[in-house]
C-alpha atoms as a PDB file:
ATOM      1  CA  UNK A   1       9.424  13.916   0.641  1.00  0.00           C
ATOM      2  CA  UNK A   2      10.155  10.040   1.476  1.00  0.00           C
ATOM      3  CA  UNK A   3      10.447  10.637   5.241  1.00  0.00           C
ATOM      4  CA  UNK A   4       7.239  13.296   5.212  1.00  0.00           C
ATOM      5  CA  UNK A   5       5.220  10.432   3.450  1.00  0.00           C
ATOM      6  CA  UNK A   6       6.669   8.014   6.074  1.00  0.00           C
ATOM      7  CA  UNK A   7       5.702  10.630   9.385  1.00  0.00           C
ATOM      8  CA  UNK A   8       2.153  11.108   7.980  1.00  0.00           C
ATOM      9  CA  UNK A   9       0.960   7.750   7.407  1.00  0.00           C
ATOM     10  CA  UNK A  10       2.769   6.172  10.109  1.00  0.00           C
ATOM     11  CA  UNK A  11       0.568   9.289  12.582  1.00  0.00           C
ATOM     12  CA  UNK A  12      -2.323   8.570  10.795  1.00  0.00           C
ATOM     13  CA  UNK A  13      -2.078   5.035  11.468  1.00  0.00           C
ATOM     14  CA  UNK A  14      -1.182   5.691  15.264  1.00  0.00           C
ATOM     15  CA  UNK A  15      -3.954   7.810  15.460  1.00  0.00           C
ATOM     16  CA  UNK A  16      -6.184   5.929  14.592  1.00  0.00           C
ATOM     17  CA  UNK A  17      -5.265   3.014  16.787  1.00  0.00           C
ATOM     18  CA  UNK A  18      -5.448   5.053  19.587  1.00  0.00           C
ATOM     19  CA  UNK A  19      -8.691   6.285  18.921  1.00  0.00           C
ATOM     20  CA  UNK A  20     -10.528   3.107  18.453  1.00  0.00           C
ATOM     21  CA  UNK A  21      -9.039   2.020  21.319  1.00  0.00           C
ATOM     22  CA  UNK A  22     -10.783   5.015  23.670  1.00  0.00           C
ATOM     23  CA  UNK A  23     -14.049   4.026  21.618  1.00  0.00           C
ATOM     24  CA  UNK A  24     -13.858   0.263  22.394  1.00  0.00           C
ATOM     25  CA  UNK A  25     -13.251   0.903  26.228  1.00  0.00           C
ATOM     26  CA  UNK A  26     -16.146   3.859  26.601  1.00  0.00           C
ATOM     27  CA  UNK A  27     -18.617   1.464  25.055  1.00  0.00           C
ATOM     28  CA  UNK A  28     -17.718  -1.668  27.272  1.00  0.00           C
ATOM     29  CA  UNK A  29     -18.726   0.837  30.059  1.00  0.00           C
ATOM     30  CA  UNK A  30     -20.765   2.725  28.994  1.00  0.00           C
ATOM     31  CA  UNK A  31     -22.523  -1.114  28.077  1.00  0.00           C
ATOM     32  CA  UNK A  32     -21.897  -2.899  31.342  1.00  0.00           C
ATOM     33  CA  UNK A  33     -25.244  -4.846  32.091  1.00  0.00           C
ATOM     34  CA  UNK A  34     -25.794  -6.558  35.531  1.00  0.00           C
ATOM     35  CA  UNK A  35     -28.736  -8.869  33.956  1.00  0.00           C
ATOM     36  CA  UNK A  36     -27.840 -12.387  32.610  1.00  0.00           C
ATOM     37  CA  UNK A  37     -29.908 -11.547  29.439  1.00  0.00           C
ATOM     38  CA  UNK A  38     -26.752  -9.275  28.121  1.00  0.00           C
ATOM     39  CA  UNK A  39     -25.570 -10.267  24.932  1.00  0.00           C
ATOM     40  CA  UNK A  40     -22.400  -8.657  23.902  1.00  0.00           C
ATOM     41  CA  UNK A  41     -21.804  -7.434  20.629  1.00  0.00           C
ATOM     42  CA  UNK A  42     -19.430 -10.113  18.426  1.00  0.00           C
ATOM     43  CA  UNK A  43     -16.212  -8.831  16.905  1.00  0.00           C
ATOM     44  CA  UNK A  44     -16.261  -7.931  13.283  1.00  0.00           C
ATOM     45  CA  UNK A  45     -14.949 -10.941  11.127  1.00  0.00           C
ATOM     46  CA  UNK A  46     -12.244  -9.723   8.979  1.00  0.00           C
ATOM     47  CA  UNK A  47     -11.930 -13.335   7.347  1.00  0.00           C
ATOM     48  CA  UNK A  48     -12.683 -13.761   3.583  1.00  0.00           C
ATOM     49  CA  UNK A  49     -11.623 -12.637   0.003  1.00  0.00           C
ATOM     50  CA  UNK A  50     -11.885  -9.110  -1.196  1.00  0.00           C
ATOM     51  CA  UNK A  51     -11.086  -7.127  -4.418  1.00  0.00           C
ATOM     52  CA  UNK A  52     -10.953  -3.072  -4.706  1.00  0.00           C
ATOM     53  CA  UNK A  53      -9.251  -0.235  -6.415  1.00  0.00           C
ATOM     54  CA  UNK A  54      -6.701   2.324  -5.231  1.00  0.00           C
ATOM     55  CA  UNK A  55      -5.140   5.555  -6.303  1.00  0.00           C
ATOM     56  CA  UNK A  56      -2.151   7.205  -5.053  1.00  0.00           C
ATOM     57  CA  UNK A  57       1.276   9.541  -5.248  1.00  0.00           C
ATOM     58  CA  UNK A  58       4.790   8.329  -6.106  1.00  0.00           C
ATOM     59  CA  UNK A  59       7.731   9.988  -5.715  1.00  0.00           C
ATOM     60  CA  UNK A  60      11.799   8.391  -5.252  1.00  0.00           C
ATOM     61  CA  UNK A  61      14.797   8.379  -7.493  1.00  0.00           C
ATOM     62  CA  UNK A  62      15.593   6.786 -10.765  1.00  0.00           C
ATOM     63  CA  UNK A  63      19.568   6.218 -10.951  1.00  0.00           C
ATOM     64  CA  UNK A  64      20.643  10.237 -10.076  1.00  0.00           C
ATOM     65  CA  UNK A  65      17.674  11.797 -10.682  1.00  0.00           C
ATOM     66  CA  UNK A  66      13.902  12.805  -8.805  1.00  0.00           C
ATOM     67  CA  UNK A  67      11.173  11.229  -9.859  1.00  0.00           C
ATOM     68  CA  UNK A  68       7.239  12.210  -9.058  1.00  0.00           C
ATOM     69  CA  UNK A  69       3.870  10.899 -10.189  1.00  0.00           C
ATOM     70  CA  UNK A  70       0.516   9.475  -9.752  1.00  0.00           C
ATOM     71  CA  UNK A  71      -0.855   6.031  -9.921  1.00  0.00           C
ATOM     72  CA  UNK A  72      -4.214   3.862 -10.346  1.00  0.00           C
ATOM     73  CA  UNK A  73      -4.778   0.075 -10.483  1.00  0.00           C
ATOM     74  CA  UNK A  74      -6.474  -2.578  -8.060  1.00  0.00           C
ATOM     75  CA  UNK A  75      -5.931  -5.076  -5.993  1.00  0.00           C
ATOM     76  CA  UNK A  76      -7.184  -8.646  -4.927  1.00  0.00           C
ATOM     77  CA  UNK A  77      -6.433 -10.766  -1.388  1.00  0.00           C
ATOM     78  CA  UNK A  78      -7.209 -12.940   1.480  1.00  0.00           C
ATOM     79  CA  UNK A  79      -7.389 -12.224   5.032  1.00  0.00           C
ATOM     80  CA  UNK A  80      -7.191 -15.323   7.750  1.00  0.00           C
ATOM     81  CA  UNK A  81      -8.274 -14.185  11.297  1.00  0.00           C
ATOM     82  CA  UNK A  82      -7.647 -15.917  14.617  1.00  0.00           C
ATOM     83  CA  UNK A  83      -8.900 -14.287  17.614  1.00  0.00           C
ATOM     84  CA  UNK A  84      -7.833 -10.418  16.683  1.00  0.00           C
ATOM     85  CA  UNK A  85      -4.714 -11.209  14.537  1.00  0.00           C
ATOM     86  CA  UNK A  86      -5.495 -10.716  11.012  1.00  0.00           C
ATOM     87  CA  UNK A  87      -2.977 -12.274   7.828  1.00  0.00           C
ATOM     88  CA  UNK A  88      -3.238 -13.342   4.773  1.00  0.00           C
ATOM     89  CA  UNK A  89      -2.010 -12.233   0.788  1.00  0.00           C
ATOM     90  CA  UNK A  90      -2.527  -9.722  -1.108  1.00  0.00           C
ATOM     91  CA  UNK A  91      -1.913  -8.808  -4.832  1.00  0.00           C
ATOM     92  CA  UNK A  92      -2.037  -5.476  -6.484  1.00  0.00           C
ATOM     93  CA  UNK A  93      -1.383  -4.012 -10.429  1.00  0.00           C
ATOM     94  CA  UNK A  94      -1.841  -0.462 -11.258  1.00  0.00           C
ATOM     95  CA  UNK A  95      -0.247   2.046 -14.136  1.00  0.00           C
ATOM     96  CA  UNK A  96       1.948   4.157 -12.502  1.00  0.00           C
ATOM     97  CA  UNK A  97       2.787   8.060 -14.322  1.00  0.00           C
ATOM     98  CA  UNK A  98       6.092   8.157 -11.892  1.00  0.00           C
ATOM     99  CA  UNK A  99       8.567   9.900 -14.196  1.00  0.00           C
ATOM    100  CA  UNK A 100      11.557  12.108 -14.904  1.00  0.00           C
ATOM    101  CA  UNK A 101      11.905  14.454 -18.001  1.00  0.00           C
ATOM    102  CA  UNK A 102      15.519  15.886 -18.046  1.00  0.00           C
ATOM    103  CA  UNK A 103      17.170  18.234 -21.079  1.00  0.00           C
ATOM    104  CA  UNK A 104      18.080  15.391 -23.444  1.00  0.00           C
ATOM    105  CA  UNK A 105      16.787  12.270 -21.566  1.00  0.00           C
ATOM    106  CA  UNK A 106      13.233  10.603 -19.989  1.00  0.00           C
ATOM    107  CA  UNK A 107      12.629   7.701 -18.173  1.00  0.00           C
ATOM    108  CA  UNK A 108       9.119   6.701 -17.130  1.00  0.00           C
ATOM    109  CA  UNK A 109       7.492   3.794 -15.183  1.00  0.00           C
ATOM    110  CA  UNK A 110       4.544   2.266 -16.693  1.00  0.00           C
ATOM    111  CA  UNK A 111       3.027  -0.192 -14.736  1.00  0.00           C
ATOM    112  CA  UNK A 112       4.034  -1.875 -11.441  1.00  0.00           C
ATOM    113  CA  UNK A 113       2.528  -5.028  -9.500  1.00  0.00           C
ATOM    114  CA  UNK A 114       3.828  -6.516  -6.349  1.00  0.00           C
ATOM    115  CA  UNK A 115       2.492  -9.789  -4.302  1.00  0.00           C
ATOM    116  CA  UNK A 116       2.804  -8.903  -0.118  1.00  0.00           C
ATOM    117  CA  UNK A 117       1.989 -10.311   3.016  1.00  0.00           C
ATOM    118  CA  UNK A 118      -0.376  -8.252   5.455  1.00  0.00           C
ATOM    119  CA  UNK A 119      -0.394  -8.745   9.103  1.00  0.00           C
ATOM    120  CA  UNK A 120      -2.565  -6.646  11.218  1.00  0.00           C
ATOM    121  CA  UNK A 121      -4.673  -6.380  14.449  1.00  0.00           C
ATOM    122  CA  UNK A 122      -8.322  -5.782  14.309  1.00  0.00           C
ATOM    123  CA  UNK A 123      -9.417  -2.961  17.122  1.00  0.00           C
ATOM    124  CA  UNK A 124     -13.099  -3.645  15.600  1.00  0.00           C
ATOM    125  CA  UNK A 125     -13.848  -2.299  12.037  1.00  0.00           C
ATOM    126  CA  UNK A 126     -10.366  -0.633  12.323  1.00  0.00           C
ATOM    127  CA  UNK A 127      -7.122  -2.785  11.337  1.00  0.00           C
ATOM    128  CA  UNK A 128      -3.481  -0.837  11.571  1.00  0.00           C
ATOM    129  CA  UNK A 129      -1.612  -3.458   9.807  1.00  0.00           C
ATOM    130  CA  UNK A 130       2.627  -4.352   8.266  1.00  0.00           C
ATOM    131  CA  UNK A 131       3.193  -5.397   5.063  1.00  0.00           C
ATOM    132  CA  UNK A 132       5.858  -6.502   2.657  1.00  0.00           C
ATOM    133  CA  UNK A 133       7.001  -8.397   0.068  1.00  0.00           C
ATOM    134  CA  UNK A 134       7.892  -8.819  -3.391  1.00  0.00           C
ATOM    135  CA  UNK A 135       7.007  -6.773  -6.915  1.00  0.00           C
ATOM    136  CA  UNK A 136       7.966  -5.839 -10.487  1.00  0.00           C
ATOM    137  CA  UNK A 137       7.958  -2.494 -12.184  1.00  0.00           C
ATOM    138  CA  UNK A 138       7.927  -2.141 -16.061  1.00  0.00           C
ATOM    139  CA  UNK A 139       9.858   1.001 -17.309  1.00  0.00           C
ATOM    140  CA  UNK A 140      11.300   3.103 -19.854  1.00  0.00           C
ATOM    141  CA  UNK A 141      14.435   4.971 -20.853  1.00  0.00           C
ATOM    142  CA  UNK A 142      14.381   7.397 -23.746  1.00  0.00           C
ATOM    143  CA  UNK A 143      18.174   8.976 -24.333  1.00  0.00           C
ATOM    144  CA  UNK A 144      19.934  10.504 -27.385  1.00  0.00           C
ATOM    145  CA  UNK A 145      17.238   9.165 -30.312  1.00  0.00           C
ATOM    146  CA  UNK A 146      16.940   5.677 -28.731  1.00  0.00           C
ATOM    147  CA  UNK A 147      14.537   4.267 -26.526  1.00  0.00           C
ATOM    148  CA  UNK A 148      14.874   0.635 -24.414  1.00  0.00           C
ATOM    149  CA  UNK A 149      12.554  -0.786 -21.780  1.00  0.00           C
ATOM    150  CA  UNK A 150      13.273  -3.302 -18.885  1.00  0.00           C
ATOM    151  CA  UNK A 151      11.224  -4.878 -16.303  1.00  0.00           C
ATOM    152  CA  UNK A 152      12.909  -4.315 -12.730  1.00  0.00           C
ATOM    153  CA  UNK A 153      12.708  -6.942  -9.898  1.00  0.00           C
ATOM    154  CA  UNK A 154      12.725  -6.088  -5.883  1.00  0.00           C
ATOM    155  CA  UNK A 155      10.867  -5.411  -2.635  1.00  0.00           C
ATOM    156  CA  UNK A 156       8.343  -3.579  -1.152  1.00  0.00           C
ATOM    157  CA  UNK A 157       7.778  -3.187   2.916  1.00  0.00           C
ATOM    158  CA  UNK A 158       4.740  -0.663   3.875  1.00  0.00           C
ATOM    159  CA  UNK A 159       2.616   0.427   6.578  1.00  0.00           C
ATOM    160  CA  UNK A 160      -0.802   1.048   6.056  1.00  0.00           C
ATOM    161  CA  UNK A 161      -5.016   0.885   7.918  1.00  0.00           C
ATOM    162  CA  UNK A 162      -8.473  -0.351   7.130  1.00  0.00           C
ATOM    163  CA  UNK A 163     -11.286   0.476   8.354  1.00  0.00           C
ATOM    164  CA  UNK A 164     -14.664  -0.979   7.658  1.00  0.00           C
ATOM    165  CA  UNK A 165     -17.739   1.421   6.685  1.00  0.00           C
ATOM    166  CA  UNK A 166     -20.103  -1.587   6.096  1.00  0.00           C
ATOM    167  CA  UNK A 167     -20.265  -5.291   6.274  1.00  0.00           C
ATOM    168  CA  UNK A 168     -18.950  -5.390   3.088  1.00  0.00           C
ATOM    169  CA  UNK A 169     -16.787  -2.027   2.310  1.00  0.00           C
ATOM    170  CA  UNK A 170     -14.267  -0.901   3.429  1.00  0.00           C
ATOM    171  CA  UNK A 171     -11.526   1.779   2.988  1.00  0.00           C
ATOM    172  CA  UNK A 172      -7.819   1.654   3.095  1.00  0.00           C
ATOM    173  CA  UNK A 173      -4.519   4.083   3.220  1.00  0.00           C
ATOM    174  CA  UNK A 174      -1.328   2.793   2.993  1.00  0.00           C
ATOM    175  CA  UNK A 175       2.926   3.779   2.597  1.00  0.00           C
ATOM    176  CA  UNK A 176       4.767   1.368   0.615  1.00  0.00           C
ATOM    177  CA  UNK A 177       8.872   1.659   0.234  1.00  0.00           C
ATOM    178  CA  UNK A 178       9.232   0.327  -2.986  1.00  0.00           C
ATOM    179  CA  UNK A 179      13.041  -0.356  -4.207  1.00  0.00           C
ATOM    180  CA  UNK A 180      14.044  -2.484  -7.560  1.00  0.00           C
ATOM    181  CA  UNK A 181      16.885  -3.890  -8.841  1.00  0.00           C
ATOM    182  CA  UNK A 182      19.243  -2.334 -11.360  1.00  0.00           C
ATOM    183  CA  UNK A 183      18.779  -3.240 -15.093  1.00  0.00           C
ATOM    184  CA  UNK A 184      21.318  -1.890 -18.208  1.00  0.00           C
ATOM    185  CA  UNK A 185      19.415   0.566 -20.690  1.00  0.00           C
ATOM    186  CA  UNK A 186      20.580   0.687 -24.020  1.00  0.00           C
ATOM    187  CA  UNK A 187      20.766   3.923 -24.962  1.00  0.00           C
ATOM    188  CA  UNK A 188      23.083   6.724 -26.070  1.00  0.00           C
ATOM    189  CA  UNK A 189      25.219   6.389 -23.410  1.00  0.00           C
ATOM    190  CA  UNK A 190      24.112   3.117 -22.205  1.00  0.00           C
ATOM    191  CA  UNK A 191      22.887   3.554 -18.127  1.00  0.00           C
ATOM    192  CA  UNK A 192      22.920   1.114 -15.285  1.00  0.00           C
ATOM    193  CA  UNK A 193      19.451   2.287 -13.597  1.00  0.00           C
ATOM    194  CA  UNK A 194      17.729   1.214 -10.045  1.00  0.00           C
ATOM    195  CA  UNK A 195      14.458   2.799  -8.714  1.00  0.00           C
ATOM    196  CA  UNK A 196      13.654   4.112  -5.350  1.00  0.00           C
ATOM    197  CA  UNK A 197       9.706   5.153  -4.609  1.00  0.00           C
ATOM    198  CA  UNK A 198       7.987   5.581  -2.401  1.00  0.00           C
ATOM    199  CA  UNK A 199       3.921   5.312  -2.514  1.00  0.00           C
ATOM    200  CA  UNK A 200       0.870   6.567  -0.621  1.00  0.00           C
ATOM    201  CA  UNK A 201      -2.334   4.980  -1.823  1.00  0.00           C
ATOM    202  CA  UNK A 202      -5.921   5.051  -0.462  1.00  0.00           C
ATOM    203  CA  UNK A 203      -8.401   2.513  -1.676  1.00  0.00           C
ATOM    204  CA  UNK A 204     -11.580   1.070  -1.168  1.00  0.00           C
ATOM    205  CA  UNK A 205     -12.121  -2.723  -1.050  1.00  0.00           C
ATOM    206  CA  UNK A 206     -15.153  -5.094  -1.379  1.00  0.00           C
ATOM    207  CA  UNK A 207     -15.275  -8.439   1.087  1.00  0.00           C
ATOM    208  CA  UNK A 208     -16.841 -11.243   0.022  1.00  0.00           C
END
């Protein structure tokens, strides 16, 4: 599952790239004037603060076992632009349903939140970008009649693409590795437990 989550977005992305690329170069022929009077058309200004919503599919591995759910939240950040390089922040929360359920045990994430940097080139309204950096996942460990939650620490590296449908809107897919720390639960027997996941989101996003 990891690596088919990894092949599709990273194809997608690639795709993509590729394709506004052959777009770009047919209409700077296809818009060649000899006249002085030619204006040509500016490049679209990626700069600015913008706030959206996403949804998406987790799946990784909890200490020795699979783990598989969906998620929702938002997200809010800041591009910078110079020339066609695009960076800046971004923050994102959502409540996550990633889970196991085994015979006599359950562990569940409930919410997860990270704070990356994005780094991308604009081909246009279309922007393949990296990003990575640093987030927390809340979760919970049910086991022999006792229950004990922790809040795990670690990184997050992705791969993701933009693309503006408007001045102002604009949509986004994205595949994050997500991998936390290990925290002690509790229970009956107490577990040492680290998380793997890995995400695939698509959003929408609003730039002011």
């Amino acid at each position: 599952m990891r690596n088919a989550l990894k092949t599709t977005l990273v194809s997608l992305a690639m795709l993509g790239s590729v394709a506004t690329f052959q777009r770009a170069n047919a209409a700077d022929l296809g818009g060649y004037r000899k006249s002085s009077s030619y204006t040509p058309v500016m490049a679209t200004n990626w700069a600015g603060m913008y706030l959206g919503a996403h949804l998406g599919y987790g799946a990784g591995r909890a200490r020795n076992a699979d783990t598989d759910g969906f998620i929702g939240g938002g997200q809010i950040g800041f591009n910078l632009q110079s020339d066609k390089l695009v960076y800046g922040l971004e923050a994102d929360i959502h409540y996550t349903g990633v889970d196991y359920h085994g015979f006599a045990d359950a562990f569940r994430q409930k919410w997860a939140g990270s704070l990356r940097a994005r780094v991308g080139y604009a081909y246009d309204r279309f922007l393949p970008f990296l990003t990575g950096g640093f987030g927390l996942t809340s979760a919970q460990m049910k086991s022999g009649g006792a229950k004990a939650s922790h809040t795990h620490g670690g990184y997050i590296l992705g791969v993701g693409a933009e693309y503006l449908f408007t001045e102002r809107v604009s949509g986004v897919i994205q595949y994050l590795y997500r991998k936390d720390g290990a925290k002690t639960y509790n229970v009956l027997p107490a577990r040492n437990t680290n998380m793997v996941t890995n995400e695939i989101r698509i959003g929408i996003n609003y730039h002011f």
